[in-house]
PDB file of N, CA and C in Angstrom:
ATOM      1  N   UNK A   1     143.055 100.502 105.990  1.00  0.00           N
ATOM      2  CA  UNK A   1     144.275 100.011 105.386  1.00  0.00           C
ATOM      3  C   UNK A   1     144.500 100.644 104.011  1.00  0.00           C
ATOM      4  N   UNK A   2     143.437 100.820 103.050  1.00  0.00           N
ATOM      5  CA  UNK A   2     143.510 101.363 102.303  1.00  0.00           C
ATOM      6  C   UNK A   2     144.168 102.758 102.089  1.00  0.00           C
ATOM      7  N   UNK A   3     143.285 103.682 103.197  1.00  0.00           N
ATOM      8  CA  UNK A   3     143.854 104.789 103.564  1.00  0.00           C
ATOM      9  C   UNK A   3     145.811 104.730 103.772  1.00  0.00           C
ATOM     10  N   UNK A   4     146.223 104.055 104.379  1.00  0.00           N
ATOM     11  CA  UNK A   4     147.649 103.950 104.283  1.00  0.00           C
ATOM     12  C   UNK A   4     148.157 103.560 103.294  1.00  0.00           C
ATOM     13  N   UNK A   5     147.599 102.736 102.418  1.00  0.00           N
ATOM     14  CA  UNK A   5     148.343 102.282 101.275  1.00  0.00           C
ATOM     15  C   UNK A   5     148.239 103.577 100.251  1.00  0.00           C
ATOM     16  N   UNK A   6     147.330 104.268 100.161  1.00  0.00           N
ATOM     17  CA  UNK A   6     147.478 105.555  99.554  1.00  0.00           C
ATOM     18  C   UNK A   6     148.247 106.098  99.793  1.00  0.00           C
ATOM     19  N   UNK A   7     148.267 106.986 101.221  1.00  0.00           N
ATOM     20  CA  UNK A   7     149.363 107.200 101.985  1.00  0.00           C
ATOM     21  C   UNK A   7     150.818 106.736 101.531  1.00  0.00           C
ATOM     22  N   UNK A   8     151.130 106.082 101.265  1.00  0.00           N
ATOM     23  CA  UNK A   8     152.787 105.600 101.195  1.00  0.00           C
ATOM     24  C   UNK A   8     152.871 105.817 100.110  1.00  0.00           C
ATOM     25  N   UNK A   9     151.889 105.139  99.089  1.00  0.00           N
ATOM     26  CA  UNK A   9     152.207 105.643  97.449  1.00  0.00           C
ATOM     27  C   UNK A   9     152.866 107.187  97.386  1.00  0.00           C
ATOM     28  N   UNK A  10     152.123 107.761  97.990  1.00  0.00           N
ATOM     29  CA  UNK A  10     152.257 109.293  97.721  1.00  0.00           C
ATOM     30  C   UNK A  10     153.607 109.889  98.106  1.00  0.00           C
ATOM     31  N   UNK A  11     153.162 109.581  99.615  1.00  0.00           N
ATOM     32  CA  UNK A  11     154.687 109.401  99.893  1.00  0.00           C
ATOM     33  C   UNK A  11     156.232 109.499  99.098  1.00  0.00           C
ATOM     34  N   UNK A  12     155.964 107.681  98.728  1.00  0.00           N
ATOM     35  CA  UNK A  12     156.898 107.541  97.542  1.00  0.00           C
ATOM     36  C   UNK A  12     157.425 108.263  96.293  1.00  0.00           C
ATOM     37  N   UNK A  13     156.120 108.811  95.829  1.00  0.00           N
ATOM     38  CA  UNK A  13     156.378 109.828  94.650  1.00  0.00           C
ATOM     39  C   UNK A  13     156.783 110.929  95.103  1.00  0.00           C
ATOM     40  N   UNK A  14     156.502 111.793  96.361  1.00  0.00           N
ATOM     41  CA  UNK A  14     157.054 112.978  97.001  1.00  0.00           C
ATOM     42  C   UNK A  14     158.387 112.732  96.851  1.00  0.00           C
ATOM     43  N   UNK A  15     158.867 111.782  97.931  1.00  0.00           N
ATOM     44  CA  UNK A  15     160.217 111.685  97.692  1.00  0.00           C
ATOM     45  C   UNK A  15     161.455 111.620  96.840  1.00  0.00           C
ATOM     46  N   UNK A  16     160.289 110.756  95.606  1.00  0.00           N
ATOM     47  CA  UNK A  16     161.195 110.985  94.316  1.00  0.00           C
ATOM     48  C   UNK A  16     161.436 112.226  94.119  1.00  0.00           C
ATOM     49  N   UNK A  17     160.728 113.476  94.167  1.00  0.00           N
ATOM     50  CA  UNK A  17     160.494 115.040  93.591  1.00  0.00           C
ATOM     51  C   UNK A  17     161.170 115.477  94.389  1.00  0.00           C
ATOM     52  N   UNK A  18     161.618 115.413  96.095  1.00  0.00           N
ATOM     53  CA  UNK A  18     162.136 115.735  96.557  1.00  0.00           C
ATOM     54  C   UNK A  18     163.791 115.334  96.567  1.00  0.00           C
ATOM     55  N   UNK A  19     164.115 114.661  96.196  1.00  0.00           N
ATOM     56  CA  UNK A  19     165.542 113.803  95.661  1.00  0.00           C
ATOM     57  C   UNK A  19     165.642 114.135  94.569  1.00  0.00           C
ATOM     58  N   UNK A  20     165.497 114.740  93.780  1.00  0.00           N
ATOM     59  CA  UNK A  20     165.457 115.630  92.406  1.00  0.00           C
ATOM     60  C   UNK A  20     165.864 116.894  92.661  1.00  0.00           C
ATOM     61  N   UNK A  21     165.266 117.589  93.537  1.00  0.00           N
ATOM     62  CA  UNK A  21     165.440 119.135  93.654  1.00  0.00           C
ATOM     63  C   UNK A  21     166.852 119.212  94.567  1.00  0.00           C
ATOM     64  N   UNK A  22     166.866 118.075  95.607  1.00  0.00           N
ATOM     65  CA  UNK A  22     168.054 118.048  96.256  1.00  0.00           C
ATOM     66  C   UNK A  22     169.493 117.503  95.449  1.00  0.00           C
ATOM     67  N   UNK A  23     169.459 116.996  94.290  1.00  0.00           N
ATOM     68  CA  UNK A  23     170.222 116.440  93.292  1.00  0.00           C
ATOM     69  C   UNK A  23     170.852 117.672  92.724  1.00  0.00           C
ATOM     70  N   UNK A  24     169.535 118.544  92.114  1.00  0.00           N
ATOM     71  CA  UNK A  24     169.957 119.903  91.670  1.00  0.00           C
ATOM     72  C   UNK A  24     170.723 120.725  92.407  1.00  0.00           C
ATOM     73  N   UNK A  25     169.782 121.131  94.039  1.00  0.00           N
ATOM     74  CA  UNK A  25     170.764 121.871  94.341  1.00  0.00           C
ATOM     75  C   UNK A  25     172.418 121.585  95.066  1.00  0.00           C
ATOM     76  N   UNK A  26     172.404 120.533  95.165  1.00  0.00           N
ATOM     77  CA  UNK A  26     174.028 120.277  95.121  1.00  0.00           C
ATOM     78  C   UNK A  26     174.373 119.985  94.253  1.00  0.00           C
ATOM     79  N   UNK A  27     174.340 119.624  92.743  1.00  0.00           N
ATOM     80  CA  UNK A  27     175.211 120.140  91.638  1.00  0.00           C
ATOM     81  C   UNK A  27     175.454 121.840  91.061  1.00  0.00           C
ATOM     82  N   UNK A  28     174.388 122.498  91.839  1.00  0.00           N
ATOM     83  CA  UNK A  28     174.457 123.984  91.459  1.00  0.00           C
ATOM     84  C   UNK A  28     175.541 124.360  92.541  1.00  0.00           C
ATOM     85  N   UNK A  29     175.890 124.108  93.904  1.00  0.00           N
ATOM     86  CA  UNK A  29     176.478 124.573  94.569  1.00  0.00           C
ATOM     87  C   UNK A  29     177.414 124.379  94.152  1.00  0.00           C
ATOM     88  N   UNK A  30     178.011 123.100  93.788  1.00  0.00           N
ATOM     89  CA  UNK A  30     179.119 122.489  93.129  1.00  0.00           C
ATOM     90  C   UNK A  30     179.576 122.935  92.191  1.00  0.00           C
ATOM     91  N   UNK A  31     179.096 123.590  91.417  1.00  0.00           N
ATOM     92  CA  UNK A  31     179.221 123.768  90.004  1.00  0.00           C
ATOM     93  C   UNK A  31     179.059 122.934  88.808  1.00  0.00           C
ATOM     94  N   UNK A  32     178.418 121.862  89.050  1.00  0.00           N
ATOM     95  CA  UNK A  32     178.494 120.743  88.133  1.00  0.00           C
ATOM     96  C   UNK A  32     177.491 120.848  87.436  1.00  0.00           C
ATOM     97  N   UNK A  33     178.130 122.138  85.871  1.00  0.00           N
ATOM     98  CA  UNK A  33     176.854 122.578  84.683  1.00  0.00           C
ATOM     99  C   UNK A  33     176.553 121.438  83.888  1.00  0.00           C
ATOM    100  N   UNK A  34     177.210 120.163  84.209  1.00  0.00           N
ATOM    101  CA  UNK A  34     177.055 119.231  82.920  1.00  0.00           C
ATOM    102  C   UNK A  34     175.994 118.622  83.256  1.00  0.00           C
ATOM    103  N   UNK A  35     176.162 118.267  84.611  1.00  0.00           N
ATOM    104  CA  UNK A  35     174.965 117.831  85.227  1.00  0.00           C
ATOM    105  C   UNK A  35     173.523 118.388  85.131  1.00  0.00           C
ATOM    106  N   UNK A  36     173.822 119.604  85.284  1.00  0.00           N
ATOM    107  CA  UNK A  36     172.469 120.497  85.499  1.00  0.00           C
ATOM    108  C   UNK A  36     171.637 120.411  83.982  1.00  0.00           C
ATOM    109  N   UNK A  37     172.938 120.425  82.799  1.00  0.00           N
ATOM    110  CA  UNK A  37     172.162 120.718  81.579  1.00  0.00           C
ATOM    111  C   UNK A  37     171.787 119.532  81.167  1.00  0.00           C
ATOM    112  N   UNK A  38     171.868 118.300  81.707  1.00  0.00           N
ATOM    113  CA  UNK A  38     171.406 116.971  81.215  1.00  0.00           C
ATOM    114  C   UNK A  38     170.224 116.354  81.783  1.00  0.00           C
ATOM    115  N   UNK A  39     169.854 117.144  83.235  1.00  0.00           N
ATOM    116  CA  UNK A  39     169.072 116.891  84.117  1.00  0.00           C
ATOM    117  C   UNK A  39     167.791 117.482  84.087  1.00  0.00           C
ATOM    118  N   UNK A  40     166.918 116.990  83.456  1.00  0.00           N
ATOM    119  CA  UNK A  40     166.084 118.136  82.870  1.00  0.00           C
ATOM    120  C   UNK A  40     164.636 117.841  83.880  1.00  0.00           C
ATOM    121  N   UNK A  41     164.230 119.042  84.538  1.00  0.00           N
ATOM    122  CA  UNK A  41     162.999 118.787  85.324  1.00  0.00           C
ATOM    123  C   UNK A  41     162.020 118.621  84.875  1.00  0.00           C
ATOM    124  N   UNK A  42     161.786 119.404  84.072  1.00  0.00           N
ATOM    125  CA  UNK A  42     160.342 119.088  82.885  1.00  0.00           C
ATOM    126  C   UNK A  42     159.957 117.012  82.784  1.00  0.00           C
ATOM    127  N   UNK A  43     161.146 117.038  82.653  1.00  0.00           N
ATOM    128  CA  UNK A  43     160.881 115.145  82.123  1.00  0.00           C
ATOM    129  C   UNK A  43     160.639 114.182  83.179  1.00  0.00           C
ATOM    130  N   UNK A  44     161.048 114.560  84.220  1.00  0.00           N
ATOM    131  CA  UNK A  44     161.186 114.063  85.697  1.00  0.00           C
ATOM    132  C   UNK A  44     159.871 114.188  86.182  1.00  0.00           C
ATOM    133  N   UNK A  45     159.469 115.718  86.038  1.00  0.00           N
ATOM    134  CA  UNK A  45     158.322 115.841  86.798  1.00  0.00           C
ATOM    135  C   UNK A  45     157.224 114.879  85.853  1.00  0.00           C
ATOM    136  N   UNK A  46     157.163 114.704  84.262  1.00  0.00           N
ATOM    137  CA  UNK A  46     155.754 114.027  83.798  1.00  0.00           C
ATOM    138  C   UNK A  46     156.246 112.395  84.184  1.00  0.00           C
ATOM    139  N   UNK A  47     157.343 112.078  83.822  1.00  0.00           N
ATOM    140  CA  UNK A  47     157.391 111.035  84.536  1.00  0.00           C
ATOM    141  C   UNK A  47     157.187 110.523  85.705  1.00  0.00           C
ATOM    142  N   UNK A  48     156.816 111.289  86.504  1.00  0.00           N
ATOM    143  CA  UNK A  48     156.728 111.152  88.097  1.00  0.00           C
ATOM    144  C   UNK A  48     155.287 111.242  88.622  1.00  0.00           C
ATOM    145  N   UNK A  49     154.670 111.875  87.103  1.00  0.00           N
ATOM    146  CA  UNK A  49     153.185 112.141  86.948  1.00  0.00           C
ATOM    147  C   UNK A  49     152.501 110.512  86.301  1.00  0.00           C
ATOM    148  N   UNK A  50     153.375 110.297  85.345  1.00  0.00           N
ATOM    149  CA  UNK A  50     152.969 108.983  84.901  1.00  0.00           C
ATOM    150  C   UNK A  50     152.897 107.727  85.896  1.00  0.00           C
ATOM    151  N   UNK A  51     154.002 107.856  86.627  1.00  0.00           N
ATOM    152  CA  UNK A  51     153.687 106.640  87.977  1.00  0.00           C
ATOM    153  C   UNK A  51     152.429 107.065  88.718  1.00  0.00           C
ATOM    154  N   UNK A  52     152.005 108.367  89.006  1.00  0.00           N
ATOM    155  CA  UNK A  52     151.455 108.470  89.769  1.00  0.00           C
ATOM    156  C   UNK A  52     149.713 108.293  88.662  1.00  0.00           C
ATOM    157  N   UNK A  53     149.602 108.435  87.480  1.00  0.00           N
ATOM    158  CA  UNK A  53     148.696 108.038  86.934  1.00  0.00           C
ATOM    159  C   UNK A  53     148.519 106.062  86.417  1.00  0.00           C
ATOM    160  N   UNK A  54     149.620 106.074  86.441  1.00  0.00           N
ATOM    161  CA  UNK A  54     149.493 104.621  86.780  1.00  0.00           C
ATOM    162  C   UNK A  54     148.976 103.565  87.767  1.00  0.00           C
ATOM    163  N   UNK A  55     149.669 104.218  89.233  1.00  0.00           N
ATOM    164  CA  UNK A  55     149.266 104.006  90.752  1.00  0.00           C
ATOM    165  C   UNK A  55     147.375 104.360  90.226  1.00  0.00           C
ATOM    166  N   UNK A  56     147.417 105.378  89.680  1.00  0.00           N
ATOM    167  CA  UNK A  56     146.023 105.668  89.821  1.00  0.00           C
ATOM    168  C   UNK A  56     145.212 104.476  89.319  1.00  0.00           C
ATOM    169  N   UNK A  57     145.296 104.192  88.083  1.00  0.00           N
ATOM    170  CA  UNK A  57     144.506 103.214  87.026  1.00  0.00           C
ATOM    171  C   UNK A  57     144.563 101.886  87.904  1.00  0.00           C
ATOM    172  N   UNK A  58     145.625 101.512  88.473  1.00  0.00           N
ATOM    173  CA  UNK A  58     145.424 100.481  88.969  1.00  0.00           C
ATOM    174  C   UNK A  58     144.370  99.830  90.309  1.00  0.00           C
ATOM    175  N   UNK A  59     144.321 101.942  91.104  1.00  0.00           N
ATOM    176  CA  UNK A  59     143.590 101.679  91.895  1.00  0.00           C
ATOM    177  C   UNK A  59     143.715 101.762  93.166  1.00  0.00           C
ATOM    178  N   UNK A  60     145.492 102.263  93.174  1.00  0.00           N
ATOM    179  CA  UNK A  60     145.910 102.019  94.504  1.00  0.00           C
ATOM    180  C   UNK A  60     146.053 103.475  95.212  1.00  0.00           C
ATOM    181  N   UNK A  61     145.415 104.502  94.112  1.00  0.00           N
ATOM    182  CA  UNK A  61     145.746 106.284  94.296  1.00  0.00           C
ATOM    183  C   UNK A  61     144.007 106.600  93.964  1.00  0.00           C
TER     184      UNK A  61
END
């Protein structure tokens, strides 16, 4: 059980990263620079690192 509950965590955070890049590339197709220049990946990705060091501490990663 454990094994799955890892499992999904991870999951979860993939998806966030993956809903990010897909965010981007349809505002690039679009043209929507306002978007792009406010949307900054750098911050996304440590934040996305911080849940996942969090998940960790707690025990569930």
């Amino acid at each position: 059980m454990k094994r799955f509950y890892r499992w999904w965590k991870l999951r979860k955070l993939r998806c966030l990263w993956a809903d990010d890049m897909q965010f981007r590339s349809v505002a690039r197709r679009r043209g929507w620079l306002w978007v792009l220049d406010q949307f900054d990946i750098e911050s996304r990705y440590h934040l996305i690192r911080q849940y996942a060091k969090a998940e960790k501490m707690r025990g569930n990663l």
